[in-house]
Protein backbone atom coordinates (compact mmCIF):
# COMPACT_ATOMS: atom_id res chain seq x y z
CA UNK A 1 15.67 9.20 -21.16
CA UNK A 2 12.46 8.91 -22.80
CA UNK A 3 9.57 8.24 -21.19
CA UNK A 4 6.69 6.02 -22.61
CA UNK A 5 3.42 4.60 -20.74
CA UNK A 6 1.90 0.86 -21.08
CA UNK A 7 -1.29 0.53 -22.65
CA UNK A 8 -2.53 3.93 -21.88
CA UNK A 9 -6.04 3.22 -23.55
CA UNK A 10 -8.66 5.65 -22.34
CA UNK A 11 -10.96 7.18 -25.16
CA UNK A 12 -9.41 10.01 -26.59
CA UNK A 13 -5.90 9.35 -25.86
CA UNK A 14 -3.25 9.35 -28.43
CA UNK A 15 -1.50 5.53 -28.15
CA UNK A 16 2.18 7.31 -27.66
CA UNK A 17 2.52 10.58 -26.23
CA UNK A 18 6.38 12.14 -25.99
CA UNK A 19 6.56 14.61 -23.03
CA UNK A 20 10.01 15.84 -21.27
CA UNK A 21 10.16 16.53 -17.72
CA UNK A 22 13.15 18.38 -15.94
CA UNK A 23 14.40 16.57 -12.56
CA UNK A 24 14.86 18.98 -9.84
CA UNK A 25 17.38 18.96 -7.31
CA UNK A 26 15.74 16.49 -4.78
CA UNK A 27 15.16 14.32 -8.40
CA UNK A 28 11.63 14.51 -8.26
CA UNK A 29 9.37 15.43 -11.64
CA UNK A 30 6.09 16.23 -12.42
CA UNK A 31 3.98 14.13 -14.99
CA UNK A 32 3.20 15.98 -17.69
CA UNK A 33 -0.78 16.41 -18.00
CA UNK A 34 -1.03 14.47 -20.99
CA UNK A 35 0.87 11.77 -19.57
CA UNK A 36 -1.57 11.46 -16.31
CA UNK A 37 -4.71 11.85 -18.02
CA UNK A 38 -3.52 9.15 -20.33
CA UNK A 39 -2.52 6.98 -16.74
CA UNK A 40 -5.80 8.61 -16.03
CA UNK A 41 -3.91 9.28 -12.48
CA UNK A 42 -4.39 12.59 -10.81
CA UNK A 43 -3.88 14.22 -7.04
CA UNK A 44 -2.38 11.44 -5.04
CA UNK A 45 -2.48 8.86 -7.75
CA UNK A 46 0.65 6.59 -7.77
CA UNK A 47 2.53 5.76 -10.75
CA UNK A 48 5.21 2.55 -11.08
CA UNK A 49 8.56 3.22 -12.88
CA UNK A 50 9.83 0.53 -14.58
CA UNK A 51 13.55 0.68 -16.11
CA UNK A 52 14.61 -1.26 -19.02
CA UNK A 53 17.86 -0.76 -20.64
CA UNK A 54 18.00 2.95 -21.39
CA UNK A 55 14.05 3.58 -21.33
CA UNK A 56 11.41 4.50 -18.29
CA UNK A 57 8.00 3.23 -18.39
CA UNK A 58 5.26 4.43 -16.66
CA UNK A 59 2.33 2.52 -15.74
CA UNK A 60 -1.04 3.28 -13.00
CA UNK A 61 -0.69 1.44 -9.96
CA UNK A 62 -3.95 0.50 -8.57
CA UNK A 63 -4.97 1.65 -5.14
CA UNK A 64 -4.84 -1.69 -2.74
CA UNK A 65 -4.44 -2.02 0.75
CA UNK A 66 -0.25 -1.91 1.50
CA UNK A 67 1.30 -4.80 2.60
CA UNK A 68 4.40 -4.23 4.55
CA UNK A 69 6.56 -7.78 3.88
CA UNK A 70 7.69 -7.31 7.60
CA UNK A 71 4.28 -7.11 8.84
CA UNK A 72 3.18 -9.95 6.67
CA UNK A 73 6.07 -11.93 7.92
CA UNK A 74 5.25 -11.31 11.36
CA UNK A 75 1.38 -12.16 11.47
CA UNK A 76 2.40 -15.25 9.20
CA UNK A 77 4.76 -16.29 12.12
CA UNK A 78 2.00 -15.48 14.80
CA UNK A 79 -0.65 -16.99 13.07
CA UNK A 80 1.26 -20.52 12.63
CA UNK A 81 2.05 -20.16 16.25
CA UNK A 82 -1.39 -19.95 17.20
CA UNK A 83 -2.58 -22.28 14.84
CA UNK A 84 0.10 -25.03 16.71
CA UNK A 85 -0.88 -23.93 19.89
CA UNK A 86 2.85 -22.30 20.33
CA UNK A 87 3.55 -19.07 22.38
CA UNK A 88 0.11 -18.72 23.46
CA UNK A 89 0.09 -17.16 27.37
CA UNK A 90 -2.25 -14.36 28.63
CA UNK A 91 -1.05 -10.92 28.61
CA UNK A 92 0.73 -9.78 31.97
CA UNK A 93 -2.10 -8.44 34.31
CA UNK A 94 -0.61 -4.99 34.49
CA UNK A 95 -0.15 -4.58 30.55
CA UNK A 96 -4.09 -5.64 30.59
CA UNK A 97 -4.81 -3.09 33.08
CA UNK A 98 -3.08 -0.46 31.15
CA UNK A 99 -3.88 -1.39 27.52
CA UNK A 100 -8.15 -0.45 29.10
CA UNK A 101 -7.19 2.29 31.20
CA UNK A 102 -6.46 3.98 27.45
CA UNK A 103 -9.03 2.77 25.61
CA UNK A 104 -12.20 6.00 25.52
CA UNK A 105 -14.71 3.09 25.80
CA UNK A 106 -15.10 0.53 28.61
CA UNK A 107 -14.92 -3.14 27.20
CA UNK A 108 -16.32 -6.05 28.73
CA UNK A 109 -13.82 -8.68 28.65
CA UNK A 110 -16.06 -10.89 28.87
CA UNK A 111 -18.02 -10.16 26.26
CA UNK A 112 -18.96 -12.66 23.45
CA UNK A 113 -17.27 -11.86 20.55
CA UNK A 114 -19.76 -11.14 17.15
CA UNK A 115 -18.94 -12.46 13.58
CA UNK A 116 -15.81 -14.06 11.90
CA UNK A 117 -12.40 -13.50 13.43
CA UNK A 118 -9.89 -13.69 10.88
CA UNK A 119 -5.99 -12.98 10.82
């Protein structure tokens, strides 16, 4: 398979660079270094693969925060519950009690809370 890179335009760079990488045993590869300082990736970088037909491409993915669709999902579902009014009790007393008894700060429960409080 050949690999190519999207719109690898830093200064410098040669538009199409042809590299060949050998897939170990646990099918990992390395990037060439031409190919990630075209990506302009490095250390801990992350790269997408894209397959089309018979042909890998390569792009940069941009650091963002991760969004786990379960997670999403979830606070969606709790934040539409709260929003209705649903589901909403106080915590058990003893699962209070513990959840402080961990904390390495004391909190005042009773404390007014400061700024925006957003889902």
């Amino acid at each position: 398979m050949e690999i190519q890179t999207f719109n690898a335009a830093r200064p410098g760079c040669p538009a199409t660079i042809h590299e060949v990488a050998t897939i170990t045993s646990k099918g990992q590869i390395t990037l060439p270094k031409s190919i990630r300082q075209a990506l302009g990736v490095d250390f801990g970088g992350k790269v997408a693969f894209d397959l089309r037909g018979s042909q890998v491409f390569v792009s940069p993915v941009e650091d963002g925060p991760h969004e786990d669709p379960a997670i999403m999902s979830f606070l969606t579902l709790l934040e539409k519950g709260i929003q209705s009014g649903q589901h909403i009790t106080t915590l058990p007393e003893d699962m209070s009690r513990l959840m402080l008894a961990v904390l390495k700060q004391p909190v005042d429960l009773n404390e007014e809370i400061e700024g925006d409080v957003t889902l």
